[in-house]
C-alpha atoms as a PDB file:
ATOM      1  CA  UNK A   1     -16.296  10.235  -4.241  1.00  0.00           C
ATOM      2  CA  UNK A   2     -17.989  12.287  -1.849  1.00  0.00           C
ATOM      3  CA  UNK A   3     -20.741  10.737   0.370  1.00  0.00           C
ATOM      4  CA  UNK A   4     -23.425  11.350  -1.125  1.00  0.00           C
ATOM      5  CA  UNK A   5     -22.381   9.403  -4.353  1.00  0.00           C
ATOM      6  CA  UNK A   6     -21.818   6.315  -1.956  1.00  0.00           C
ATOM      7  CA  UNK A   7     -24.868   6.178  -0.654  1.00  0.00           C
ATOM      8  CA  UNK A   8     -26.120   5.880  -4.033  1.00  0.00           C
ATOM      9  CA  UNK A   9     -23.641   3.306  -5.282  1.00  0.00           C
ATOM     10  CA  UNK A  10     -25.077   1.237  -2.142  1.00  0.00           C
ATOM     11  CA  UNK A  11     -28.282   1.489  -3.262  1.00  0.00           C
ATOM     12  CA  UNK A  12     -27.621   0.146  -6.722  1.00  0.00           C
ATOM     13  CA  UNK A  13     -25.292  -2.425  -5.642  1.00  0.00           C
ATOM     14  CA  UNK A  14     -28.027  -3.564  -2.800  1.00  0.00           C
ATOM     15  CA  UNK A  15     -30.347  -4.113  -5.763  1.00  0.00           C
ATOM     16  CA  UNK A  16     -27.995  -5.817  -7.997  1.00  0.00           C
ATOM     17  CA  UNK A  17     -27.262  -8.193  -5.061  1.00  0.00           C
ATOM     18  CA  UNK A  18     -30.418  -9.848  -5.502  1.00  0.00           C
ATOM     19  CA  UNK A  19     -29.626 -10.283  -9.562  1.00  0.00           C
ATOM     20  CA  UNK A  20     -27.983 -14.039  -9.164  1.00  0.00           C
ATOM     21  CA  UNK A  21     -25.148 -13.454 -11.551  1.00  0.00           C
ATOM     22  CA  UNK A  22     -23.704  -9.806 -10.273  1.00  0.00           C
ATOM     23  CA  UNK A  23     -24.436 -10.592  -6.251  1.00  0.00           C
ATOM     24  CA  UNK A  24     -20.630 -11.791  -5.698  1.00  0.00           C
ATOM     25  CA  UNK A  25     -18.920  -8.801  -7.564  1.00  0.00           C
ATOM     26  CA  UNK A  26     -21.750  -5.899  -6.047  1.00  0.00           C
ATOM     27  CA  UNK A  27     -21.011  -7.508  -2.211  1.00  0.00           C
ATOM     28  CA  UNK A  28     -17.289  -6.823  -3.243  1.00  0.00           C
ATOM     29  CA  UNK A  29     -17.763  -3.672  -4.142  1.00  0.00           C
ATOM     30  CA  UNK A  30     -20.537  -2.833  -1.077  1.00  0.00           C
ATOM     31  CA  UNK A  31     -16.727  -4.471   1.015  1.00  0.00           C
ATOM     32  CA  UNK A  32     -14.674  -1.953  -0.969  1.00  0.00           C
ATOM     33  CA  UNK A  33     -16.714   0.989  -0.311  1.00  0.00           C
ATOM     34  CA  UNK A  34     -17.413   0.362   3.482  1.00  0.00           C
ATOM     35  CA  UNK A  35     -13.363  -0.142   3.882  1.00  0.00           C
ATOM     36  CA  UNK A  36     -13.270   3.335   1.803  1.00  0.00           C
ATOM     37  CA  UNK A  37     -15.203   4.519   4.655  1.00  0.00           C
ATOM     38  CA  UNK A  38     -13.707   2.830   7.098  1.00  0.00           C
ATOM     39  CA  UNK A  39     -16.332   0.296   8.314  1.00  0.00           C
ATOM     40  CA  UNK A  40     -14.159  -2.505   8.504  1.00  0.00           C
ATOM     41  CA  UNK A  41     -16.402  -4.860  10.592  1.00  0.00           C
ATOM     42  CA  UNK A  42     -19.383  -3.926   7.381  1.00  0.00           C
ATOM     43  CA  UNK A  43     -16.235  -4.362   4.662  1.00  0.00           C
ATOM     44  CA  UNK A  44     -15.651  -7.677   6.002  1.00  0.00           C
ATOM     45  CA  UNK A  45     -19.408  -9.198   5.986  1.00  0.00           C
ATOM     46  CA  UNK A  46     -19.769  -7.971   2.627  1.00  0.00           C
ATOM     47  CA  UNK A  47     -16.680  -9.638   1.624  1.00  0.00           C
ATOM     48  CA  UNK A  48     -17.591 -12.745   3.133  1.00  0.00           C
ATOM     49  CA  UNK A  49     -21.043 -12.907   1.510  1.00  0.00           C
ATOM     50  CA  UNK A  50     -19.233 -12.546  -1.677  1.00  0.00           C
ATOM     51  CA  UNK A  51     -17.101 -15.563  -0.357  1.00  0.00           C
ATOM     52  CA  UNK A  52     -19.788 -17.435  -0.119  1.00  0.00           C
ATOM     53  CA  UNK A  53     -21.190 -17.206  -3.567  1.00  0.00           C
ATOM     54  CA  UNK A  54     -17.906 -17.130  -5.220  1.00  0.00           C
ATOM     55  CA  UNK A  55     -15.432 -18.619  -2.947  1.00  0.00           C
ATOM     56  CA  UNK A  56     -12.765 -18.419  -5.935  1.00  0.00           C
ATOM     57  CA  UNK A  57     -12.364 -14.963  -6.800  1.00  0.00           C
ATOM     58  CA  UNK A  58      -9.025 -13.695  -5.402  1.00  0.00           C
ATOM     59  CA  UNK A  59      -9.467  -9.985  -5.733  1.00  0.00           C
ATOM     60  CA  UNK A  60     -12.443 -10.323  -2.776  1.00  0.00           C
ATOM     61  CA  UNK A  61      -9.782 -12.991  -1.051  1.00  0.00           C
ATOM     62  CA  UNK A  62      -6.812 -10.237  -0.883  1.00  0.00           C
ATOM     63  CA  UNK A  63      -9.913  -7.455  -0.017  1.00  0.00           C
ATOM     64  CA  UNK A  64     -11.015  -9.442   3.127  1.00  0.00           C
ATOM     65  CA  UNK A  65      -7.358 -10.092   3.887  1.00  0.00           C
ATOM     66  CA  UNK A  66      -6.814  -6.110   4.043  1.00  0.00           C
ATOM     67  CA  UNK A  67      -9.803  -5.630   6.437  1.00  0.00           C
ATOM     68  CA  UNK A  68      -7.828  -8.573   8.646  1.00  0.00           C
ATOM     69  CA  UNK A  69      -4.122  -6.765   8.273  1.00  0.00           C
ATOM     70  CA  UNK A  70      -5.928  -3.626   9.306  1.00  0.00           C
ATOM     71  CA  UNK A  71      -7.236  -5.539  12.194  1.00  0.00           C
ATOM     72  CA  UNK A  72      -3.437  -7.487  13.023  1.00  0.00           C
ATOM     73  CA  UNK A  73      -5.288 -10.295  12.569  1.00  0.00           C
ATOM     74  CA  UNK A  74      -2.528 -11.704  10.678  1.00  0.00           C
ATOM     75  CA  UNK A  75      -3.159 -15.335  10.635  1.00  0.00           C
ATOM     76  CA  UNK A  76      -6.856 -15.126   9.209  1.00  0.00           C
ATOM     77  CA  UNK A  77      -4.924 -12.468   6.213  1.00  0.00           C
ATOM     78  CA  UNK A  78      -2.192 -14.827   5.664  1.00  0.00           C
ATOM     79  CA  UNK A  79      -5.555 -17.975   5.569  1.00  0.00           C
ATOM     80  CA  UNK A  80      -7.157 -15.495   2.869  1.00  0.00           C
ATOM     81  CA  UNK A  81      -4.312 -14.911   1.249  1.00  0.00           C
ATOM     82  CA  UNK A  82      -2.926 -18.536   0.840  1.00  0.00           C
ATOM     83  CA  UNK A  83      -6.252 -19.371  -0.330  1.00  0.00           C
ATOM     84  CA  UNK A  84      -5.726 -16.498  -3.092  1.00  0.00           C
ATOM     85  CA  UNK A  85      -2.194 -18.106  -4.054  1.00  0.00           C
ATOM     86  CA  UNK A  86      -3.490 -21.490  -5.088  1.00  0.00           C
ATOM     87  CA  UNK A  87      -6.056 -20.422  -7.169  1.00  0.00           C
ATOM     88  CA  UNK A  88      -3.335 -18.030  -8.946  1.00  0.00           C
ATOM     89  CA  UNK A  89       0.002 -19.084  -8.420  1.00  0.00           C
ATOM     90  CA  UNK A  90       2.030 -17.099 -10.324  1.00  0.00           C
ATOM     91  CA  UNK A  91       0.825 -14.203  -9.662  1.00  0.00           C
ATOM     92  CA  UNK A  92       3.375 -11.744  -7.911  1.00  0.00           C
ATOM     93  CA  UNK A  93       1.297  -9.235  -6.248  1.00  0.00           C
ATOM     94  CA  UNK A  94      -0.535 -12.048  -3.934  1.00  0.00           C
ATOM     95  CA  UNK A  95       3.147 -13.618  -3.136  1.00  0.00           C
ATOM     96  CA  UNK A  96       4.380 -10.226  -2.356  1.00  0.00           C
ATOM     97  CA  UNK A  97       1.383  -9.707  -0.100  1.00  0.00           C
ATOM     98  CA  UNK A  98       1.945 -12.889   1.740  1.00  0.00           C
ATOM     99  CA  UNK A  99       5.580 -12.124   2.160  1.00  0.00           C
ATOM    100  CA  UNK A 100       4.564  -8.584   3.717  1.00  0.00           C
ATOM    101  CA  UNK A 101       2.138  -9.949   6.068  1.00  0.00           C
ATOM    102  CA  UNK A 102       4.413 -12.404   7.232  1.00  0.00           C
ATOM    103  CA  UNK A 103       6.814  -9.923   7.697  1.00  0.00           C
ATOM    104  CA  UNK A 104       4.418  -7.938   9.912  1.00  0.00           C
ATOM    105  CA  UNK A 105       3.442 -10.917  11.944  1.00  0.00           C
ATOM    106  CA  UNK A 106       7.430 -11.887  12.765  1.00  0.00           C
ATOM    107  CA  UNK A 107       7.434 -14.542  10.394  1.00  0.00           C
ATOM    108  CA  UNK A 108      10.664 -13.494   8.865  1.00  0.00           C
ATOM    109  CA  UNK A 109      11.778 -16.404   7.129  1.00  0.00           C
ATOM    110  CA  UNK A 110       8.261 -17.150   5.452  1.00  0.00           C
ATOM    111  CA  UNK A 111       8.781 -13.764   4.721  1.00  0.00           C
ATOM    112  CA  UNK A 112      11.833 -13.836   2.945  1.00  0.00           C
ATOM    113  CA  UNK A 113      10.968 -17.453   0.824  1.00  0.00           C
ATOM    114  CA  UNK A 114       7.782 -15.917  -0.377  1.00  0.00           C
ATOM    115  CA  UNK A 115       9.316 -12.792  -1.511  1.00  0.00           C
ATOM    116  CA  UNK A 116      12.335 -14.898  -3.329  1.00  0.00           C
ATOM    117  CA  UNK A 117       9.075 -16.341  -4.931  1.00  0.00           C
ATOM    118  CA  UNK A 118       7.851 -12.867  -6.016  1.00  0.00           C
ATOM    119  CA  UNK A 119      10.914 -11.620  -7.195  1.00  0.00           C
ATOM    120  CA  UNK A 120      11.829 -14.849  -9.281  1.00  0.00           C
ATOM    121  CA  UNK A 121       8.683 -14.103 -10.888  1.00  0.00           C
ATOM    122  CA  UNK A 122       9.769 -10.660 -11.093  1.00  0.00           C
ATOM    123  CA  UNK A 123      13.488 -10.166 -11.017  1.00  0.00           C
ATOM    124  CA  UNK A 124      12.815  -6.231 -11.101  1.00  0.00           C
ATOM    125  CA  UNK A 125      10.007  -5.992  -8.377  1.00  0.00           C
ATOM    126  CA  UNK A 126      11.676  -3.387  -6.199  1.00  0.00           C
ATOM    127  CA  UNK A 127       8.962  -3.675  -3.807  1.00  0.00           C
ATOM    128  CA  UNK A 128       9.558  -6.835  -3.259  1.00  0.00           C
ATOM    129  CA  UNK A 129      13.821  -6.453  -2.642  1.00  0.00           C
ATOM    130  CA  UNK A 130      12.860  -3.265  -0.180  1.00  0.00           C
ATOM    131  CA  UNK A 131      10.232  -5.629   1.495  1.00  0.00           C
ATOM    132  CA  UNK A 132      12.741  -8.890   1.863  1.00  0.00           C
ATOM    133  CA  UNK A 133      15.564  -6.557   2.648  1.00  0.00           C
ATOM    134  CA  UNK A 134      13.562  -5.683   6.051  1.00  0.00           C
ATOM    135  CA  UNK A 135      13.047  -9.514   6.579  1.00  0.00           C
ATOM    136  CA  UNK A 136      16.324  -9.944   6.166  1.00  0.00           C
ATOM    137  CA  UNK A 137      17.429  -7.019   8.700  1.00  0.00           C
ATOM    138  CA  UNK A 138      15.217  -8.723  10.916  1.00  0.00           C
ATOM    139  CA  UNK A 139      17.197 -11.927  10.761  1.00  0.00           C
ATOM    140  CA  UNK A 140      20.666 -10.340  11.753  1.00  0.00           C
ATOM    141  CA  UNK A 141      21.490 -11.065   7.842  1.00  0.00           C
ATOM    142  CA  UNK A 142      23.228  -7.649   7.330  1.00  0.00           C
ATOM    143  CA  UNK A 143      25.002  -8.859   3.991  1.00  0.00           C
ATOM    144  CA  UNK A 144      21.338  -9.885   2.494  1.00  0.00           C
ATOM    145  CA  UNK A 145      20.248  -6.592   3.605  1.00  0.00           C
ATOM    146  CA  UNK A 146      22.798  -4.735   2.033  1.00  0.00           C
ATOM    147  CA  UNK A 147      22.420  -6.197  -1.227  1.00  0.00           C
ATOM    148  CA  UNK A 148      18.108  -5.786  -1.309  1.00  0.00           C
ATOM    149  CA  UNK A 149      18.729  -2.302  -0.627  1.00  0.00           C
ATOM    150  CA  UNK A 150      20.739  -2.033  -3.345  1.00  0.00           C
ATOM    151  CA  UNK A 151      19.226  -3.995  -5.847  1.00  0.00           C
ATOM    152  CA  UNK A 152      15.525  -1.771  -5.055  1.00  0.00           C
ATOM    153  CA  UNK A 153      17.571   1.498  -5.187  1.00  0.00           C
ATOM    154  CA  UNK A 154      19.197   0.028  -8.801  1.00  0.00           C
ATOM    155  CA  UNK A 155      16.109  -0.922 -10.168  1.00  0.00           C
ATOM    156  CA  UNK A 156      14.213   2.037  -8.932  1.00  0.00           C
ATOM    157  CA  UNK A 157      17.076   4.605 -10.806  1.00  0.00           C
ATOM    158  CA  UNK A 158      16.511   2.416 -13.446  1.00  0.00           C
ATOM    159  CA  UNK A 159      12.582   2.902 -13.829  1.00  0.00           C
ATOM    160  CA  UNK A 160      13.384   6.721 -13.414  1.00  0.00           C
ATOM    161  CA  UNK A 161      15.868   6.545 -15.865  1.00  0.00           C
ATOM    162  CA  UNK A 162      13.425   5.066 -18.568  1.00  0.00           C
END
């Protein structure tokens, strides 16, 4: 998208903010495009003003927790991002998320239970093995380690394979 077709994206989404019903999802997507152009401090403000018309929608939870990653503010992400796992709690992605921002902030053994959630939900989310493998490493637990690795590179020959 080249910048000119932002700035007009921001002027429809501007108007559609003041339309009751679309506000939430056009501040999200005013927070998407500001992180595409990497205005976090604008990214966040529009994801908060979606927060506060629709403090339930998880895709603008996991958005703001980005902008806060991107920032190593790791304990407001991992605040978004809990707040995203109990409105959907078996979803995967936001438990894999968690794990990996965990795992950035030292956390390594919230790391590794909420990627044994992820993966139980998913028993062939490579990611997820690759990711708790690290946590793992960090640890000192070198036979855990061994056999992540190993299960990500198994199930990753296996997707090629198919």
């Amino acid at each position: 998208c080249t910048m000119g077709r932002y700035k007009e994206a921001e002027e429809l989404l501007v108007s559609a903010v003041n339309e009751e019903a679309l506000a939430p999802l056009a501040y999200n997507i005013l927070g998407l495009i500001s992180f595409k152009k990497k205005e976090y401090g604008s990214a966040a403000e529009h994801f908060r003003s979606s927060l506060r018309l629709d403090g339930k929608d998880t895709d603008t939870l996991i958005n703001l927790s980005n902008v806060r990653v991107l920032e190593k503010k790791y304990e407001e992400a991992v605040m978004f991002l809990q707040k995203a796992e109990a409105l959907k709690p078996e979803d995967k992605f936001i438990k894999f998320r968690l794990g990996s921002v965990f795992l950035l902030n030292g956390e390594c053994v919230k790391a590794a239970e909420k990627l044994t959630e992820a993966i139980k939900l998913d028993p062939d989310f490579a990611q997820a093995y690759l990711q708790r493998a690290m946590a793992y490493k960090r640890l000192g637990n070198e036979g855990s380690y061994l056999a992540d690795q190993q299960k990500a590179i198994s199930l990753k020959q296996k997707f090629i394979m198919t």
